[in-house]
Protein backbone atom coordinates (compact mmCIF):
# COMPACT_ATOMS: atom_id res chain seq x y z
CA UNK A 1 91.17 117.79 140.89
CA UNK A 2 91.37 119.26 137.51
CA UNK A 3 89.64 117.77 134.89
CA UNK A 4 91.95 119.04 132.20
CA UNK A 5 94.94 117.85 133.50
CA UNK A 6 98.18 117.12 130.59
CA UNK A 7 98.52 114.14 129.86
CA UNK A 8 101.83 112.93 129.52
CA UNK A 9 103.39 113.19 125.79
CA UNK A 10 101.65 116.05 124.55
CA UNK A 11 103.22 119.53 124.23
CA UNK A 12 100.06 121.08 125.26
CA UNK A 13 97.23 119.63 127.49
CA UNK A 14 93.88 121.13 127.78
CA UNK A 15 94.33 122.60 130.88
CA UNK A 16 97.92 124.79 129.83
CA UNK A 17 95.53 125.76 126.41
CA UNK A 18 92.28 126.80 129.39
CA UNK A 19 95.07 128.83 130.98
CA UNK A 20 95.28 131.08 127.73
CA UNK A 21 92.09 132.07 127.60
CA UNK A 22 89.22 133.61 130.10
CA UNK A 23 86.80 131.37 131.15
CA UNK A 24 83.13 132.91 131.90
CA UNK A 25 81.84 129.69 133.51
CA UNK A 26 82.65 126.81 134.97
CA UNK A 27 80.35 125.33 136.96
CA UNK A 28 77.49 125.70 134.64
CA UNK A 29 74.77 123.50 132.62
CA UNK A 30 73.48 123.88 129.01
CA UNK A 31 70.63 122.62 127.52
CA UNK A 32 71.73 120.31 124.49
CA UNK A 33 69.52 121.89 122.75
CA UNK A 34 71.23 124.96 122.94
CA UNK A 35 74.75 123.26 121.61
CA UNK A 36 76.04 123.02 118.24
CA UNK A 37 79.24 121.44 116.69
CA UNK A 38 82.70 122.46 116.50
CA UNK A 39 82.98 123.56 112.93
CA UNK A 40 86.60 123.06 113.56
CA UNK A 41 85.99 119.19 115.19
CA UNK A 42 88.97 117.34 112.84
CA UNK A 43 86.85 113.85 113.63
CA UNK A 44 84.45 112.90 111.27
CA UNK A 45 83.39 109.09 112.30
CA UNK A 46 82.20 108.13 116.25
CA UNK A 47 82.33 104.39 116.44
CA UNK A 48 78.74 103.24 117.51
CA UNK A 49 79.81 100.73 119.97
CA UNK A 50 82.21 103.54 121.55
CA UNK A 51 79.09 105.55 121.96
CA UNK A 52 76.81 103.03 123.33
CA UNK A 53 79.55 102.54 125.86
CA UNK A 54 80.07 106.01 127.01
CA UNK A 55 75.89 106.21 126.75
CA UNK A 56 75.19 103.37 129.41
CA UNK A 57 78.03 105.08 131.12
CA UNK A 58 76.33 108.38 131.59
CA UNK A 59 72.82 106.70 132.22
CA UNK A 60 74.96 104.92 135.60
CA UNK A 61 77.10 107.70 136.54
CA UNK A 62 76.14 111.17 134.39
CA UNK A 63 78.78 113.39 132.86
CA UNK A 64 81.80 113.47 135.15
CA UNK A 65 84.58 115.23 132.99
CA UNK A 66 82.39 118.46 131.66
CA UNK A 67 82.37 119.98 127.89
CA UNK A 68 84.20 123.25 126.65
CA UNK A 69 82.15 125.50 124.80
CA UNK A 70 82.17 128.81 123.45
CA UNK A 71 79.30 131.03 122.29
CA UNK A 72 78.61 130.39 118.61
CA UNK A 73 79.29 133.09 116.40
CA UNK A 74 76.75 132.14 113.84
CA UNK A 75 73.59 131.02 116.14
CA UNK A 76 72.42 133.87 118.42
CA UNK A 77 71.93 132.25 122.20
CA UNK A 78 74.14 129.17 120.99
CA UNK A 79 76.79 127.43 122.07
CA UNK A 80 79.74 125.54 119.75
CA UNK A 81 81.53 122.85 121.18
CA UNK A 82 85.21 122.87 121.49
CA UNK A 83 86.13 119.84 123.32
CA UNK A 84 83.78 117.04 124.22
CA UNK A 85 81.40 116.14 121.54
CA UNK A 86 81.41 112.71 121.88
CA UNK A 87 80.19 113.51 125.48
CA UNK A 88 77.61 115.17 124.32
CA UNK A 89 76.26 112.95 121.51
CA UNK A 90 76.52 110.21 124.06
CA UNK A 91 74.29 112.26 126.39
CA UNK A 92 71.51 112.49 123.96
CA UNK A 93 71.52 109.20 123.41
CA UNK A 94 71.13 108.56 127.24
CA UNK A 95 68.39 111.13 127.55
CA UNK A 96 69.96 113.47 128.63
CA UNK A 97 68.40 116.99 128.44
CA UNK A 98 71.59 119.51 129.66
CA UNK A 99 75.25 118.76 130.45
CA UNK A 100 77.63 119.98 132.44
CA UNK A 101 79.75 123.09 130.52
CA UNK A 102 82.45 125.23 130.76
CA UNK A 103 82.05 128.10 128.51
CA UNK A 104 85.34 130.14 127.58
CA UNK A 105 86.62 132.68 125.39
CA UNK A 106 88.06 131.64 122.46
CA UNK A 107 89.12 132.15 118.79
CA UNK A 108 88.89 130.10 115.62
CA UNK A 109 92.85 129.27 116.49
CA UNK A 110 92.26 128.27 120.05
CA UNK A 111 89.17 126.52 119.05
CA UNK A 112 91.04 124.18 116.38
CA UNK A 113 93.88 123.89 118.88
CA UNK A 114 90.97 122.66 121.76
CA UNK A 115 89.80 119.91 119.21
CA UNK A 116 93.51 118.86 118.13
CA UNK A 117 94.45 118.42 121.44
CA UNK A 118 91.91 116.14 122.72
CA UNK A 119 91.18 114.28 120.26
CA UNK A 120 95.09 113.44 120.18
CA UNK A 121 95.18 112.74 123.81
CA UNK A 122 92.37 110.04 123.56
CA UNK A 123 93.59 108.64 120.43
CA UNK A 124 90.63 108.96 119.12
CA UNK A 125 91.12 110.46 115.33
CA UNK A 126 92.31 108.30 112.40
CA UNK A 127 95.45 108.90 111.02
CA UNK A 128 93.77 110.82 108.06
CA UNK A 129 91.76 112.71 110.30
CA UNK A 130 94.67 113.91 112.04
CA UNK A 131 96.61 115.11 109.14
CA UNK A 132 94.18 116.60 108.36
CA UNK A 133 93.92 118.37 111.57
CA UNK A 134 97.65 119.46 111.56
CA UNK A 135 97.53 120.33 107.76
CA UNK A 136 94.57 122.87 109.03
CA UNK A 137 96.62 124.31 111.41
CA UNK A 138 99.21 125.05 108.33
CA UNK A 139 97.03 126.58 106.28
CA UNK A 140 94.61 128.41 107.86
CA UNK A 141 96.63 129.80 110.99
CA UNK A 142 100.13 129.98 109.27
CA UNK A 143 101.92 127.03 111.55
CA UNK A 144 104.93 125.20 110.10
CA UNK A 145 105.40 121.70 110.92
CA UNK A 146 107.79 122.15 113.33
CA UNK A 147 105.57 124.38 115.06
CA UNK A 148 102.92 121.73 115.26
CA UNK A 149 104.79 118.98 116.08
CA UNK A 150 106.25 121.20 119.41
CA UNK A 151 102.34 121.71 120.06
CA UNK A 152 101.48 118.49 119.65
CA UNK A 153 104.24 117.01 121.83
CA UNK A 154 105.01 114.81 118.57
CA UNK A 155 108.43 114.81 116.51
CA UNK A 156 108.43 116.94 113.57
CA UNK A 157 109.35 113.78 111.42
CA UNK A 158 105.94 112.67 112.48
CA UNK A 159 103.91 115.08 111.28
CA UNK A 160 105.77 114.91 108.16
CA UNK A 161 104.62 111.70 107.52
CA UNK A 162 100.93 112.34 108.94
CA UNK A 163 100.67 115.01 106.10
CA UNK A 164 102.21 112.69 103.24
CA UNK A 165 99.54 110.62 103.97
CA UNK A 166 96.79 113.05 102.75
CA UNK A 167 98.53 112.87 99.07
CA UNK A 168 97.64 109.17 98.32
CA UNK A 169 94.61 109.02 96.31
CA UNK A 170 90.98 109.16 97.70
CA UNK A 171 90.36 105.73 97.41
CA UNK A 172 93.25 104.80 99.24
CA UNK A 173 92.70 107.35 101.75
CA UNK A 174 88.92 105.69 102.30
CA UNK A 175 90.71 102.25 102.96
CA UNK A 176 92.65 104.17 105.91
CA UNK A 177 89.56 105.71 107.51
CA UNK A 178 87.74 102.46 107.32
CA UNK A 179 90.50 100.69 109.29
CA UNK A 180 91.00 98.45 106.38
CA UNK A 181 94.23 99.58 105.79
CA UNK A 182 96.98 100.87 108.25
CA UNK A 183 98.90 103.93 108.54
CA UNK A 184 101.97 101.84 108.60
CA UNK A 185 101.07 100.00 105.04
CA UNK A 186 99.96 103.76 103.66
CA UNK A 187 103.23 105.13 104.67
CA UNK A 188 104.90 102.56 102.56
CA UNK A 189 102.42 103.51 99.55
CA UNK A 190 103.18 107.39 99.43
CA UNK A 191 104.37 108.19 96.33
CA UNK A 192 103.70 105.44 93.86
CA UNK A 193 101.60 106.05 90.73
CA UNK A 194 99.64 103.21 91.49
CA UNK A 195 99.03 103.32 94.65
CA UNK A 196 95.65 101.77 94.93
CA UNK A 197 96.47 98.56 93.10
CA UNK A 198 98.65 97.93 95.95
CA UNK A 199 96.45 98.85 98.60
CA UNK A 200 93.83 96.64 97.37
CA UNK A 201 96.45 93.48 97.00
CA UNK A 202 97.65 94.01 100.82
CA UNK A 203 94.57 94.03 101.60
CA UNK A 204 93.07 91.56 99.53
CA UNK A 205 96.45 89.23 100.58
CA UNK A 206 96.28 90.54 104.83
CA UNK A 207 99.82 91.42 104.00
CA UNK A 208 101.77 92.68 107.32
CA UNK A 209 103.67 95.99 106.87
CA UNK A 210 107.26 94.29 106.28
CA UNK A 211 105.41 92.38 103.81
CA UNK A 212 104.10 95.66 101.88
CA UNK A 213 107.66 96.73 101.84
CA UNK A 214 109.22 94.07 100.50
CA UNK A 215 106.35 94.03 97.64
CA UNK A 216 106.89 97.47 96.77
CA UNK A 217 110.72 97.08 96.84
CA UNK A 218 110.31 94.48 94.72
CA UNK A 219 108.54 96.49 91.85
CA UNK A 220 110.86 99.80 92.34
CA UNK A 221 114.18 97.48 92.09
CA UNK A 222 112.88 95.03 90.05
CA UNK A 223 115.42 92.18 89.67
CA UNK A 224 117.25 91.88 85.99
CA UNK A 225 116.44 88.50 84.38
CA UNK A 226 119.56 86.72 83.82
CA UNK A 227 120.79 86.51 80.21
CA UNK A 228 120.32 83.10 78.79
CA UNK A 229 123.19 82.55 76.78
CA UNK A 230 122.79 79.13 75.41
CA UNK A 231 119.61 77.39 73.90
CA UNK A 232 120.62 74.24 76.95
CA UNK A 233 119.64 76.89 79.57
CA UNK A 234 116.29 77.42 77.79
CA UNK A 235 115.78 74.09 77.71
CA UNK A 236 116.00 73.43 81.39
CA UNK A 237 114.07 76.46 82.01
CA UNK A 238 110.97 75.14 79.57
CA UNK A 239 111.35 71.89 81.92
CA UNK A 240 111.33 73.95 84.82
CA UNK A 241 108.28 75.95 84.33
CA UNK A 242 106.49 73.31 82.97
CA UNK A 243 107.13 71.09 85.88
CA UNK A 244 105.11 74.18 88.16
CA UNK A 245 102.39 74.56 85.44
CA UNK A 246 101.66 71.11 84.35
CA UNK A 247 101.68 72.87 81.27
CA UNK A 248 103.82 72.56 78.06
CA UNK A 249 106.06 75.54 78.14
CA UNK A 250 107.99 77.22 74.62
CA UNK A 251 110.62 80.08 74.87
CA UNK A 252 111.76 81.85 71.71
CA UNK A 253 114.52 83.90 72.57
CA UNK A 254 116.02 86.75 70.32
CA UNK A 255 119.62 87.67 70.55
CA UNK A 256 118.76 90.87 72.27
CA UNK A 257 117.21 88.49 74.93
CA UNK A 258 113.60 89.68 73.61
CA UNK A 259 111.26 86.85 72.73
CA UNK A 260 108.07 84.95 73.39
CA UNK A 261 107.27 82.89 76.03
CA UNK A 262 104.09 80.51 74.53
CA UNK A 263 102.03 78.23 77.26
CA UNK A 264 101.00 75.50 74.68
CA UNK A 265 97.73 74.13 76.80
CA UNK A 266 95.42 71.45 75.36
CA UNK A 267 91.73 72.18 76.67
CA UNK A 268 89.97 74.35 78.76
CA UNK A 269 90.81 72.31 82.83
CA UNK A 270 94.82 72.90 81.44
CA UNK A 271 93.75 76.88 80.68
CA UNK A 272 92.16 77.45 84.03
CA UNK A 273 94.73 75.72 85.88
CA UNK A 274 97.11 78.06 84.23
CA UNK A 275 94.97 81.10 85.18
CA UNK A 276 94.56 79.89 88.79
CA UNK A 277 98.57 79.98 88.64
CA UNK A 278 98.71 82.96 87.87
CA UNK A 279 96.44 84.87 89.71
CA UNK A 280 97.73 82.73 93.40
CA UNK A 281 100.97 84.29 92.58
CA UNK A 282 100.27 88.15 91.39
C-alpha cells in the first residue's frame, strides 16, 4: 500500500510530487532530535485538542503514515521536515524519541509544493494560511494563478479569491485565523474601506453570510429617501417615529429636502431608551 496515495480532487498528490524526486530512504528512523521545521510549512496554528488526539493515537498504535524529510541546508547532520509535522509534534508529545522517515531530495520549490499539498489534502490550513501558501508560490517561484490552481486541483477562480483575501486589513485577517469569522463573510468584505467595522458587527450580530451581503449591499446601494413634498407627510412621519421611540419627534425640512431631525426627550430613562434604539438597530 502506498502511503502517499492522491487523494481525489487534487491536481497533485504526494505520491505523483515523491515520483519527481529521488528518494535516499524509505524505510528509515530519525531521532526527533535530529528534525527541524519546514521553513516553508504555510500552517502557523496546530489545534491542541487535534494534537492530543493524534498523541494518544501514536501512544496506542505509533506512527503508521511516516514523515518526508530532507537534509537541512542550514543545520549540519539535520533534517527539515517537508510533510508531516503535526506527526511529529504529536510524537513528542507521546514520548516518542525517533519516527519513522523518508528522506528525499528536494528543492525549496518541491519543498513548498510538499507542504501545499498536504496540508490541502487534510484540510488542515485556514483560509489565510492558504493564500498565503499559493501567494508564495507566485512570488517566490514565478507561478501564475492558473498554474496553481491546475496544481492544486482547485479552479483558478478559487485561488483568485483565496488571494483577495490576504488584502483585507490585519485585524480582519486575525478574525479569519481565529475562526471567528468565515471565509465566506471575508469574501463579501474584500474591498470596502471599512472593512473591519463590518467584520466586527457580523460578528458581534452572528450574522450568516446572506446576511453580510445583504448588509453590505445595503450601504453600497443605499436606498434614496423619498422626497417629502408636503408638510402632511412630515406630519405623519413625526407620528410615525415617535410611535417606535416613545419619544417626541420634530422634522425641519428645507426645500432642498436638507433639514433637522430633533428627538425632543424629557429626562434621562426617555434619553437612554432612545440610545438603546439606536444601538439594537445599527
Amino acid at each position: 500500500m502506498n502511503p502517499f496515495k492522491n487523494k481525489k480532487g487534487l491536481g497533485r498528490g504526494l505520491s505523483s510530487l515523491i515520483g519527481d524526486v529521488k528518494t535516499t530512504s524509505r524505510n528509515n528512523k530519525l531521532l526527533l532530535s535530529d528534525i527541524i521545521r519546514n521553513k516553508y510549512q504555510p500552517r502557523k496554528n496546530f489545534k491542541k485538542e487535534n494534537l492530543e488526539e493524534l498523541s494518544n493515537s501514536i501512544k496506542e498504535r505509533g506512527v503508521v503514515q511516516p514523515i518526508i524529510v530532507r537534509k537541512s541546508e542550514s543545520q549540519s547532520g539535520k533534517f527539515e521536515i517537508i510533510a508531516g509535522e503535526r506527526r511529529w509534534l504529536a510524537s513528542q508529545n507521546a514520548g516518542l524519541h525517533d519516527i519513522p522517515a523518508v528522506i528525499i531530495e528536494a528543492d525549496d520549490l518541491k519543498s513548498l509544493e510538499f507542504a501545499i499539498v498536504e496540508n490541502v489534502q487534510r484540510h488542515d490550513l485556514n483560509p489565510i494560511e492558504e493564500a498565503q501558501g499559493y501567494q508564495r508560490l507566485m512570488d517566490e517561484f514565478g507561478y501564475d494563478q492558473e498554474k496553481v490552481g491546475k496544481f492544486i486541483g482547485k479552479s483558478r477562480a478559487h485561488i483568485a479569491n483565496c488571494i483577495r483575501l490576504l488584502t483585507l486589513p490585519k485585524d480582519v485577517l486575525n478574525l479569519i485565523e481565529t475562526e471567528k469569522l468565515s471565509q465566506g463573510h471575508a469574501k463579501v468584505l474584500v474591498g470596502l474601506d471599512n472593512a473591519y467595522v463590518f467584520a466586527k458587527k457580523i460578528v458581534e450580530k452572528k450574522l450568516s453570510v446572506r446576511q453580510a451581503e445583504n448588509l453590505v449591499r445595503i450601504f453600497k446601494n443605499p436606498k434614496k429617501s423619498p422626497i417629502i413634498s408636503n408638510s402632511s407627510n412630515l406630519r405623519d412621519l413625526e407620528e410615525n417615529l415617535s410611535d417606535k421611540t416613545g419619544i417626541r419627534v420634530l422634522i425641519k425640512n428645507k426645500k432642498n429636502n436638507s433639514g433637522t431631525l430633533i428627538f425632543d426627550y424629557k429626562n434621562l430613562e426617555q434619553l437612554n431608551r432612545l440610545i438603546d434604539i439606536i444601538k439594537a438597530n445599527y
